[in-house]
PDB file of N, CA and C in Angstrom:
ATOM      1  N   UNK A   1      56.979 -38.313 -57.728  1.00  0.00           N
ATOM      2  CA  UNK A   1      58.057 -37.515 -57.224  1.00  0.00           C
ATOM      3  C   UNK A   1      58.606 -38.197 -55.985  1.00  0.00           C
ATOM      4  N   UNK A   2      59.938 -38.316 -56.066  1.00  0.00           N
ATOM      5  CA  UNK A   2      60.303 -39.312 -54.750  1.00  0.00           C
ATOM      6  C   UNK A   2      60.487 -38.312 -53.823  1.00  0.00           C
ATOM      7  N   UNK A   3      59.980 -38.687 -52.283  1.00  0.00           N
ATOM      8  CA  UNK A   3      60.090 -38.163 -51.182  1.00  0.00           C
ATOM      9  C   UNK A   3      61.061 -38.486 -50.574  1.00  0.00           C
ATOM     10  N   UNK A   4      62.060 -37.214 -50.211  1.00  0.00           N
ATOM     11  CA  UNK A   4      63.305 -37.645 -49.180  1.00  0.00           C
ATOM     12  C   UNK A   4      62.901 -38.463 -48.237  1.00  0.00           C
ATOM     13  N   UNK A   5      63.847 -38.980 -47.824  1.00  0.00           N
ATOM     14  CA  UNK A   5      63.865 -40.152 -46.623  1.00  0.00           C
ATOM     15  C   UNK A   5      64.955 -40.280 -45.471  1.00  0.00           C
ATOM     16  N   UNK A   6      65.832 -38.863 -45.453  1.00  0.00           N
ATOM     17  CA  UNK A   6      66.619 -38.706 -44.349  1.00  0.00           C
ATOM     18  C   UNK A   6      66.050 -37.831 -43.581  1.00  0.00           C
ATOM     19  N   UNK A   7      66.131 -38.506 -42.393  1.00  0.00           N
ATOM     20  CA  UNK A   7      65.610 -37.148 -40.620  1.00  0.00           C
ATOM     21  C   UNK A   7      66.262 -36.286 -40.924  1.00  0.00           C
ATOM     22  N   UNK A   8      65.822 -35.410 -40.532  1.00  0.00           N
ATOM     23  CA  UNK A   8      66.195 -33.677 -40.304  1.00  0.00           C
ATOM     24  C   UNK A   8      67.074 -33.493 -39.512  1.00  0.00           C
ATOM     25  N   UNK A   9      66.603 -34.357 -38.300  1.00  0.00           N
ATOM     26  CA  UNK A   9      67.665 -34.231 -37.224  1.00  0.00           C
ATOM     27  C   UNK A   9      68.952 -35.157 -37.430  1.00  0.00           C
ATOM     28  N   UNK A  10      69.070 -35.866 -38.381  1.00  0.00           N
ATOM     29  CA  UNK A  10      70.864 -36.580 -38.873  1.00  0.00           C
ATOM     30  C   UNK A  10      70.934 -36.085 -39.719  1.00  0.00           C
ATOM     31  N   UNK A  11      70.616 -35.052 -40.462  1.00  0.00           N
ATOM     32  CA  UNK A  11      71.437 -33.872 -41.287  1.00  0.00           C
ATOM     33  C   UNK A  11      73.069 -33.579 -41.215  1.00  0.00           C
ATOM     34  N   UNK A  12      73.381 -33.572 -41.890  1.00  0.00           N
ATOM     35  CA  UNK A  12      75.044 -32.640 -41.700  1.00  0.00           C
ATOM     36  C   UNK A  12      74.830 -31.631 -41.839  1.00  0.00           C
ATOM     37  N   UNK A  13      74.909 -30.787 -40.541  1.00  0.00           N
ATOM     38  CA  UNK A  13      74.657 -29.287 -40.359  1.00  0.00           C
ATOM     39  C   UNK A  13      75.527 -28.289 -41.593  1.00  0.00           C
ATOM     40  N   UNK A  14      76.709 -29.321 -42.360  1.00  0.00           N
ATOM     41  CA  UNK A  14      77.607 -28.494 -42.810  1.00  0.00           C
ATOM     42  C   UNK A  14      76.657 -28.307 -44.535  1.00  0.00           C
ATOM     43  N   UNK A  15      75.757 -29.481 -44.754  1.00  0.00           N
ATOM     44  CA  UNK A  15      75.231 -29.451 -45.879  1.00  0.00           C
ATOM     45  C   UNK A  15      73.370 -28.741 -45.761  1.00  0.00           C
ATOM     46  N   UNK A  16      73.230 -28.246 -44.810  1.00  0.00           N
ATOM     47  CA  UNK A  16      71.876 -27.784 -44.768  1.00  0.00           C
ATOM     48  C   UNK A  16      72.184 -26.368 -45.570  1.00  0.00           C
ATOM     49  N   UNK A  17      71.265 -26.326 -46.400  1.00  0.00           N
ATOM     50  CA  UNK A  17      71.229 -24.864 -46.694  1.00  0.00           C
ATOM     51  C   UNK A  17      70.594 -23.862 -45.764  1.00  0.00           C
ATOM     52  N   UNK A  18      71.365 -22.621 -45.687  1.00  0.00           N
ATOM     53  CA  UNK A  18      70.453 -21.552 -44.319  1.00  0.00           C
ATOM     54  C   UNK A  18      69.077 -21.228 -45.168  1.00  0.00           C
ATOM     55  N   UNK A  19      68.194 -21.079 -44.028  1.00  0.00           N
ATOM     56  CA  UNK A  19      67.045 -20.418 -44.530  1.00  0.00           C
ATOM     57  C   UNK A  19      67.043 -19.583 -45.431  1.00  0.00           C
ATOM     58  N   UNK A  20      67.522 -18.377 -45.493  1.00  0.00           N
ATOM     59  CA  UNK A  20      68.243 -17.131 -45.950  1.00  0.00           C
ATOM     60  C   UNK A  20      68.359 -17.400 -47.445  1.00  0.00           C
ATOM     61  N   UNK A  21      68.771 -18.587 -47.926  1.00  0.00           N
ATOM     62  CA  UNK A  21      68.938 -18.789 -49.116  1.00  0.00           C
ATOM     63  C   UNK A  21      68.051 -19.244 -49.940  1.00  0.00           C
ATOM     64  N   UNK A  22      66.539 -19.097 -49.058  1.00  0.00           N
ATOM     65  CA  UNK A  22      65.590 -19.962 -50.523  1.00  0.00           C
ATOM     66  C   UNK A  22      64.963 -17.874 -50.221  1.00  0.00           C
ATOM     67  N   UNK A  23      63.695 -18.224 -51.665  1.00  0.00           N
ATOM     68  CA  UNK A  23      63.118 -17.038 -52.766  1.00  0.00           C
ATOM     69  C   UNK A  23      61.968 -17.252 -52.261  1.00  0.00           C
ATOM     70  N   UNK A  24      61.115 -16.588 -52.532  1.00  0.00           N
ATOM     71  CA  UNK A  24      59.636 -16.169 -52.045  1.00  0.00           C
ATOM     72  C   UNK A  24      59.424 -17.211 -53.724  1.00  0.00           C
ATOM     73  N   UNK A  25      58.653 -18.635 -53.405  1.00  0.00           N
ATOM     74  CA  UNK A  25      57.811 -19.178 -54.611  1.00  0.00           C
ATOM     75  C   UNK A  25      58.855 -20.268 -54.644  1.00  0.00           C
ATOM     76  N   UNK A  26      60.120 -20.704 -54.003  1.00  0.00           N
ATOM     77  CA  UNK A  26      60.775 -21.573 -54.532  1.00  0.00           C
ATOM     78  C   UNK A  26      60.336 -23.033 -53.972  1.00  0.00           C
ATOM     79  N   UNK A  27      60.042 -24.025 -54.776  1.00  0.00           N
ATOM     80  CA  UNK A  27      59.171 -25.199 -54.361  1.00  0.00           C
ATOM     81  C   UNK A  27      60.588 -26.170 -53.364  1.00  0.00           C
ATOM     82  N   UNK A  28      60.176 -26.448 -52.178  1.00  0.00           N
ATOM     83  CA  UNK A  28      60.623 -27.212 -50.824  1.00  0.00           C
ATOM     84  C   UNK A  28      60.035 -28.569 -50.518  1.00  0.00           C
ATOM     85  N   UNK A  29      60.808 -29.217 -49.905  1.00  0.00           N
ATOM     86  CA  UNK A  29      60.339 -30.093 -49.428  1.00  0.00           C
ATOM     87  C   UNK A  29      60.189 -29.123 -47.667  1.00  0.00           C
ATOM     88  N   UNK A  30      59.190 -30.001 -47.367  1.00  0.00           N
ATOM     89  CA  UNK A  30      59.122 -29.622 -45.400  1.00  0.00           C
ATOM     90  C   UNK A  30      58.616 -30.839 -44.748  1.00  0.00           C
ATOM     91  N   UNK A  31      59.407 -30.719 -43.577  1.00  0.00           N
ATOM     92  CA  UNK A  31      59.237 -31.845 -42.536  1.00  0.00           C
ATOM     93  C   UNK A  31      58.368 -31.402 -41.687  1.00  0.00           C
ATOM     94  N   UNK A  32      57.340 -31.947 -41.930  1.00  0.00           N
ATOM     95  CA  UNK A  32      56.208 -32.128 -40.543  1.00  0.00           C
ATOM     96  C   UNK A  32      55.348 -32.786 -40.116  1.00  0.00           C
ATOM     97  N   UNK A  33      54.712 -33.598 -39.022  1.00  0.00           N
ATOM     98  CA  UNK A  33      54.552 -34.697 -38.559  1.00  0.00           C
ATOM     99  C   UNK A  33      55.058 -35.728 -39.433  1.00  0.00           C
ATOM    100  N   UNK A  34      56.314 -35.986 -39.142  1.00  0.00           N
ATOM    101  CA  UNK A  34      57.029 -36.882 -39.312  1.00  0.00           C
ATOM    102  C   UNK A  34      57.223 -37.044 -41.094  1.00  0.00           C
ATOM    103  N   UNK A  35      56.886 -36.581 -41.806  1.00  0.00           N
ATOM    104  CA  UNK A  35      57.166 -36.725 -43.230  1.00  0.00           C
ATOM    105  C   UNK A  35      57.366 -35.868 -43.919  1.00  0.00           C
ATOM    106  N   UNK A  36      58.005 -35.752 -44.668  1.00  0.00           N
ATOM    107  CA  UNK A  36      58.704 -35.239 -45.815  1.00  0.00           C
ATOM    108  C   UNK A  36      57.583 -34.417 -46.945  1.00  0.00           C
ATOM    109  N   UNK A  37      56.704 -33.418 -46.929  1.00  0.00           N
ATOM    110  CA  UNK A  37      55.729 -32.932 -47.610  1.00  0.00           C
ATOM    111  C   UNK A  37      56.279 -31.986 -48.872  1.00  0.00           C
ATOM    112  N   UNK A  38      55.286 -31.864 -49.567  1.00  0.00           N
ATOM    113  CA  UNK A  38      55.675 -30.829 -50.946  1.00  0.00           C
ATOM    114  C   UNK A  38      55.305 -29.027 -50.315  1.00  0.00           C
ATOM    115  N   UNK A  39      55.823 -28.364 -50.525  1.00  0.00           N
ATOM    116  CA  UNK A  39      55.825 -26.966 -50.020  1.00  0.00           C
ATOM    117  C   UNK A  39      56.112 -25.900 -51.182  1.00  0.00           C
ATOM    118  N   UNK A  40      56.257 -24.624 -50.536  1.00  0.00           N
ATOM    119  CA  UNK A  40      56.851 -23.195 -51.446  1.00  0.00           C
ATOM    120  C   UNK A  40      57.200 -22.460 -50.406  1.00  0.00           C
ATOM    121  N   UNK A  41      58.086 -21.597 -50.399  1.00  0.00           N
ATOM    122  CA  UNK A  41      58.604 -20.813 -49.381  1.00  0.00           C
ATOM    123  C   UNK A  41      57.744 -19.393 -49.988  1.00  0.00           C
ATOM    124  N   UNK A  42      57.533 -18.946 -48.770  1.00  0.00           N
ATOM    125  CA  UNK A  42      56.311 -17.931 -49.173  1.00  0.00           C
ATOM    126  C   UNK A  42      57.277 -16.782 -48.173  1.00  0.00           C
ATOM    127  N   UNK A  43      58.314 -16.978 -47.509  1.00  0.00           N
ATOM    128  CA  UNK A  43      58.672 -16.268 -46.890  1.00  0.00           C
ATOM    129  C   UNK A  43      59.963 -16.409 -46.163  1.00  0.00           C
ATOM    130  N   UNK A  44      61.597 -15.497 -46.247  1.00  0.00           N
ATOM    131  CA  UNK A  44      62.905 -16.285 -45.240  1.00  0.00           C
ATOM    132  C   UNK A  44      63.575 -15.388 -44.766  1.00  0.00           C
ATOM    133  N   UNK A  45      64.353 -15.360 -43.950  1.00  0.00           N
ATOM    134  CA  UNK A  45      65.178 -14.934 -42.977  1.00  0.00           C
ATOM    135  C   UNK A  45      66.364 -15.990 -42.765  1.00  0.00           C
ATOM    136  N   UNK A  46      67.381 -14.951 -41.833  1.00  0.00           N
ATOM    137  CA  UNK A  46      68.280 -15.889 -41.757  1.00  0.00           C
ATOM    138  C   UNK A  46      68.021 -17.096 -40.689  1.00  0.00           C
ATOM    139  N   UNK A  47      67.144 -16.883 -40.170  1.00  0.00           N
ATOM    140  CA  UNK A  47      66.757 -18.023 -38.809  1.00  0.00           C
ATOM    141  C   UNK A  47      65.727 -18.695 -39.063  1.00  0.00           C
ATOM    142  N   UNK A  48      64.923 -18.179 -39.988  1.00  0.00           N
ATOM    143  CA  UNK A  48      63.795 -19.773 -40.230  1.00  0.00           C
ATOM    144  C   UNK A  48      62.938 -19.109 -41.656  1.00  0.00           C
ATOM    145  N   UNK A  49      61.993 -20.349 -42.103  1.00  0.00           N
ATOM    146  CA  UNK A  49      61.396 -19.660 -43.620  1.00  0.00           C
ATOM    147  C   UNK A  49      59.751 -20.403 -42.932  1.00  0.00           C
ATOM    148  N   UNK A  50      59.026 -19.221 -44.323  1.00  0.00           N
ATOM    149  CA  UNK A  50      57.538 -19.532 -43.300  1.00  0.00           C
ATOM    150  C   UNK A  50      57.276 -19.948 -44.986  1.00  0.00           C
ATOM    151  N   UNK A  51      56.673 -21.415 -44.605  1.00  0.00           N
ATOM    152  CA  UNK A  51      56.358 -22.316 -46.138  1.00  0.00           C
ATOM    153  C   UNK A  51      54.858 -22.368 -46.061  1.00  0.00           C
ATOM    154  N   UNK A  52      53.966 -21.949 -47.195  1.00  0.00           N
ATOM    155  CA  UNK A  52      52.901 -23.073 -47.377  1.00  0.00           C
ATOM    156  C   UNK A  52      53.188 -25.095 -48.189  1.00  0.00           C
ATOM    157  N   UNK A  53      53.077 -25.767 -47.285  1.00  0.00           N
ATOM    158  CA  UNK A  53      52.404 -26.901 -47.760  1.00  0.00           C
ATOM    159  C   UNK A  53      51.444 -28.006 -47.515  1.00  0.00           C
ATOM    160  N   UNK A  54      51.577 -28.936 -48.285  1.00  0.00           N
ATOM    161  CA  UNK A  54      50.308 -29.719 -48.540  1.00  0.00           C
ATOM    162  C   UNK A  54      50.519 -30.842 -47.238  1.00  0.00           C
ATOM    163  N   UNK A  55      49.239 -30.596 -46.054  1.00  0.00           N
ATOM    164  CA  UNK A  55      49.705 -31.493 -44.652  1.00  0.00           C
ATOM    165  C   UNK A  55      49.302 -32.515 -45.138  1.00  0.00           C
ATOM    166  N   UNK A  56      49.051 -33.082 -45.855  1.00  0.00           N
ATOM    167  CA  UNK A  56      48.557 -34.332 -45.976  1.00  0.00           C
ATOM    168  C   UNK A  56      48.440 -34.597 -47.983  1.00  0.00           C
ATOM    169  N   UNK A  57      47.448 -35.763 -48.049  1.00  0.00           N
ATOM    170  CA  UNK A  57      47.416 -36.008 -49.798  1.00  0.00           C
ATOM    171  C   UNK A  57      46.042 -35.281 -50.516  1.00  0.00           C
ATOM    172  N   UNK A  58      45.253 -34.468 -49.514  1.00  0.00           N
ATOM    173  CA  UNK A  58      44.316 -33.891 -50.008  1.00  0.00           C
ATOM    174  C   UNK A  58      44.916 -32.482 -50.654  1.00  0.00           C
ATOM    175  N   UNK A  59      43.755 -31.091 -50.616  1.00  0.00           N
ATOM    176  CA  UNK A  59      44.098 -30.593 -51.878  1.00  0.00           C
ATOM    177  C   UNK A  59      44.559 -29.144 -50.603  1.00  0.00           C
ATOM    178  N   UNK A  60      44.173 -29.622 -49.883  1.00  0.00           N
ATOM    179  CA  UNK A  60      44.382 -28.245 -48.375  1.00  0.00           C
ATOM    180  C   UNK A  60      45.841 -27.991 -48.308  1.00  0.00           C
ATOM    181  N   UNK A  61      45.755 -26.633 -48.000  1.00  0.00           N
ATOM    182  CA  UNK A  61      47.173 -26.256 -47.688  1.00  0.00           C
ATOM    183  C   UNK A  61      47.392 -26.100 -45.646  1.00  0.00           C
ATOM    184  N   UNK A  62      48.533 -25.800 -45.527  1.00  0.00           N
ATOM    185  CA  UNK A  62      49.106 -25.301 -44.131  1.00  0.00           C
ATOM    186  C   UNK A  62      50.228 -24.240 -44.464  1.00  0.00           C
ATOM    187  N   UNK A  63      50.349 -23.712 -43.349  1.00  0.00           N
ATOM    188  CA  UNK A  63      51.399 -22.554 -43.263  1.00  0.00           C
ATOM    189  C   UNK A  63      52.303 -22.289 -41.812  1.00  0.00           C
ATOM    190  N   UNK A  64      53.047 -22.939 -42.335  1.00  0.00           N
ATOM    191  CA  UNK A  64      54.503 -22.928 -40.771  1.00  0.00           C
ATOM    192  C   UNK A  64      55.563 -22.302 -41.234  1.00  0.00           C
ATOM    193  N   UNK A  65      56.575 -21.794 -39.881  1.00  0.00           N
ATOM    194  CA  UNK A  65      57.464 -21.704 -40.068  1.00  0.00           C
ATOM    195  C   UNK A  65      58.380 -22.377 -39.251  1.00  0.00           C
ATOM    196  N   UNK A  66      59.366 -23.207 -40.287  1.00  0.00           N
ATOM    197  CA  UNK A  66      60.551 -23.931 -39.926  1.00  0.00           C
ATOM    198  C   UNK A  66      62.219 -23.879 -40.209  1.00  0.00           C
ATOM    199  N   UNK A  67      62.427 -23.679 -39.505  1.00  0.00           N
ATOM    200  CA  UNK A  67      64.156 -24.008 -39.526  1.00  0.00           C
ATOM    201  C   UNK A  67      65.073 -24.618 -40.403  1.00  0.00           C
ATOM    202  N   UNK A  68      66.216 -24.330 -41.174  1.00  0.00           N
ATOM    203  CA  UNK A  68      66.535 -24.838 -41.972  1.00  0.00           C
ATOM    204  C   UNK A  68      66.854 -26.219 -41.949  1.00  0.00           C
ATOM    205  N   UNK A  69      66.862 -27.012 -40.939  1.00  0.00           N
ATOM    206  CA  UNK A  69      67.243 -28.753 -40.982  1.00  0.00           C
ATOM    207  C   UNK A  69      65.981 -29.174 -41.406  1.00  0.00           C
ATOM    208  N   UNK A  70      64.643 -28.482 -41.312  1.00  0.00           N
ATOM    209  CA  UNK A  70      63.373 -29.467 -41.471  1.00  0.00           C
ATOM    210  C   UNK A  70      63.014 -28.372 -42.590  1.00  0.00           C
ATOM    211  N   UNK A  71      63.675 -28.379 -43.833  1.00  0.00           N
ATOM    212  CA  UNK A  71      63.614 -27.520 -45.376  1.00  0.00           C
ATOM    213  C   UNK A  71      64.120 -27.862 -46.080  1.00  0.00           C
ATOM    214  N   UNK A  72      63.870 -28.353 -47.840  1.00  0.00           N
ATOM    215  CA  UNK A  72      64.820 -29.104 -48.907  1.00  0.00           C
ATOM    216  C   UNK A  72      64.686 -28.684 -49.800  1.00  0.00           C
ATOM    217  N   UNK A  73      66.023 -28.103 -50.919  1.00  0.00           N
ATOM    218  CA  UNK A  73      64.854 -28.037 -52.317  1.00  0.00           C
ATOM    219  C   UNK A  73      64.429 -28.848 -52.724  1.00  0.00           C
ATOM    220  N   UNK A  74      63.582 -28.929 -53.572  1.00  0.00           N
ATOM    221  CA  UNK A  74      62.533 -29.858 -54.711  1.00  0.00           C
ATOM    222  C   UNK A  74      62.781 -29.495 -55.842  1.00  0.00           C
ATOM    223  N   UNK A  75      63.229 -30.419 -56.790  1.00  0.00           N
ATOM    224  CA  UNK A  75      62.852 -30.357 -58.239  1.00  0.00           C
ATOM    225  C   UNK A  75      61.732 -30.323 -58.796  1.00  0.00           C
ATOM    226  N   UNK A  76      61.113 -31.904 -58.754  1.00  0.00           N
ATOM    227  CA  UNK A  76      59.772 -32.042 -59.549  1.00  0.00           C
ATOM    228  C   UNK A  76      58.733 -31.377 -58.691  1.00  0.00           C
ATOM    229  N   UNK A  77      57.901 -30.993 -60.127  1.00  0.00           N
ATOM    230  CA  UNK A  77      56.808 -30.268 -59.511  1.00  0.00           C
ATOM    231  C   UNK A  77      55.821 -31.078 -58.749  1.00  0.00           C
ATOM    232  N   UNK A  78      55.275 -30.674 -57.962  1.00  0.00           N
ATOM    233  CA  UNK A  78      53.978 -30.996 -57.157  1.00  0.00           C
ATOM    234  C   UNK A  78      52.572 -30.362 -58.117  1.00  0.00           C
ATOM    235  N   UNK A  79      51.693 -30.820 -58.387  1.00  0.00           N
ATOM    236  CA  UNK A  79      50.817 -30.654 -59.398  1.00  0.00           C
ATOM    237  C   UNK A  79      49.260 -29.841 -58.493  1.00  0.00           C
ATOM    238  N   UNK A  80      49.536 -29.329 -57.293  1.00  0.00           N
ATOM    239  CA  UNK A  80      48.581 -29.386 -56.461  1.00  0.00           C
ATOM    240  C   UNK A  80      49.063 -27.893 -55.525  1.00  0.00           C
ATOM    241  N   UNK A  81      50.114 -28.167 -55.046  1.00  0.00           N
ATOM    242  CA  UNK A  81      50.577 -26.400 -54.737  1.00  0.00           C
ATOM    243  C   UNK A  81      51.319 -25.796 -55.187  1.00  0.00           C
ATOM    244  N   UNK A  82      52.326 -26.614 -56.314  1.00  0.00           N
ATOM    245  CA  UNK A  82      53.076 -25.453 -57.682  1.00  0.00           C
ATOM    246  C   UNK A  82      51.669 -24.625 -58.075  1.00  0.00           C
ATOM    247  N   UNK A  83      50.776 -25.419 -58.593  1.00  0.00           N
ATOM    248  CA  UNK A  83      49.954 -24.474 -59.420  1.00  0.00           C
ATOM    249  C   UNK A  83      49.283 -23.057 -58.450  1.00  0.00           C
ATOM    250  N   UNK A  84      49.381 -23.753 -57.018  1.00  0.00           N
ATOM    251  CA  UNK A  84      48.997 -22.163 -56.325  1.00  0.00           C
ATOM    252  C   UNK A  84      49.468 -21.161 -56.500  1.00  0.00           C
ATOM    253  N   UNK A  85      50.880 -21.264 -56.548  1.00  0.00           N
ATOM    254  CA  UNK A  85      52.093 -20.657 -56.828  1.00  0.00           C
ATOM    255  C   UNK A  85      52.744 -20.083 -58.326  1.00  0.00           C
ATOM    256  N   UNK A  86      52.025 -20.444 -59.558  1.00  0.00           N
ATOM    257  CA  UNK A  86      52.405 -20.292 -60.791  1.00  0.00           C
ATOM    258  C   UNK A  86      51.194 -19.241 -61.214  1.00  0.00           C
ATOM    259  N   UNK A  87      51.845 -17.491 -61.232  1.00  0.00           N
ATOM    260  CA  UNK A  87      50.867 -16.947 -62.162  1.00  0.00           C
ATOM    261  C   UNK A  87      51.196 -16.841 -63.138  1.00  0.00           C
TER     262      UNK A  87
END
């Protein structure tokens, strides 16, 4: 699955989607320490969404909430926290 590769912060504010617009389960990319990770939005508002994802390449999850410049959708599945997410 290819990992985005544009900063968050050189975004075009006009093309970020608002928080507001992702679903409780919809698979994300999220920016944190510095890379581009596989996620699910577990939770949104109009000012920020609270994601579980995978901090690293092991099988552990994390749970933040971030702002819509450091949030992406994802197509392909992630094989490791889709399935957390798929009942």
């Amino acid at each position: 699955m290819p990992v985005p590769t544009i900063d968050p912060d050189l975004r075009d504010p006009a093309e970020v989607a608002p928080t507001d617009s992702y679903r409780r389960d919809d698979p994300v990319w999220v920016y944190r320490g510095g890379v581009w990770r596989a996620g699910v939005i577990e939770a949104a508002s109009a000012r920020a969404a609270m994601v579980t994802y995978r901090p690293n390449d092991s099988r552990g999850t994390g749970v933040d909430t971030l702002t819509a410049p450091f949030v992406l959708p994802r197509d392909d599945r992630d094989p490791l926290i889709d399935r957390l997410h798929s009942a």
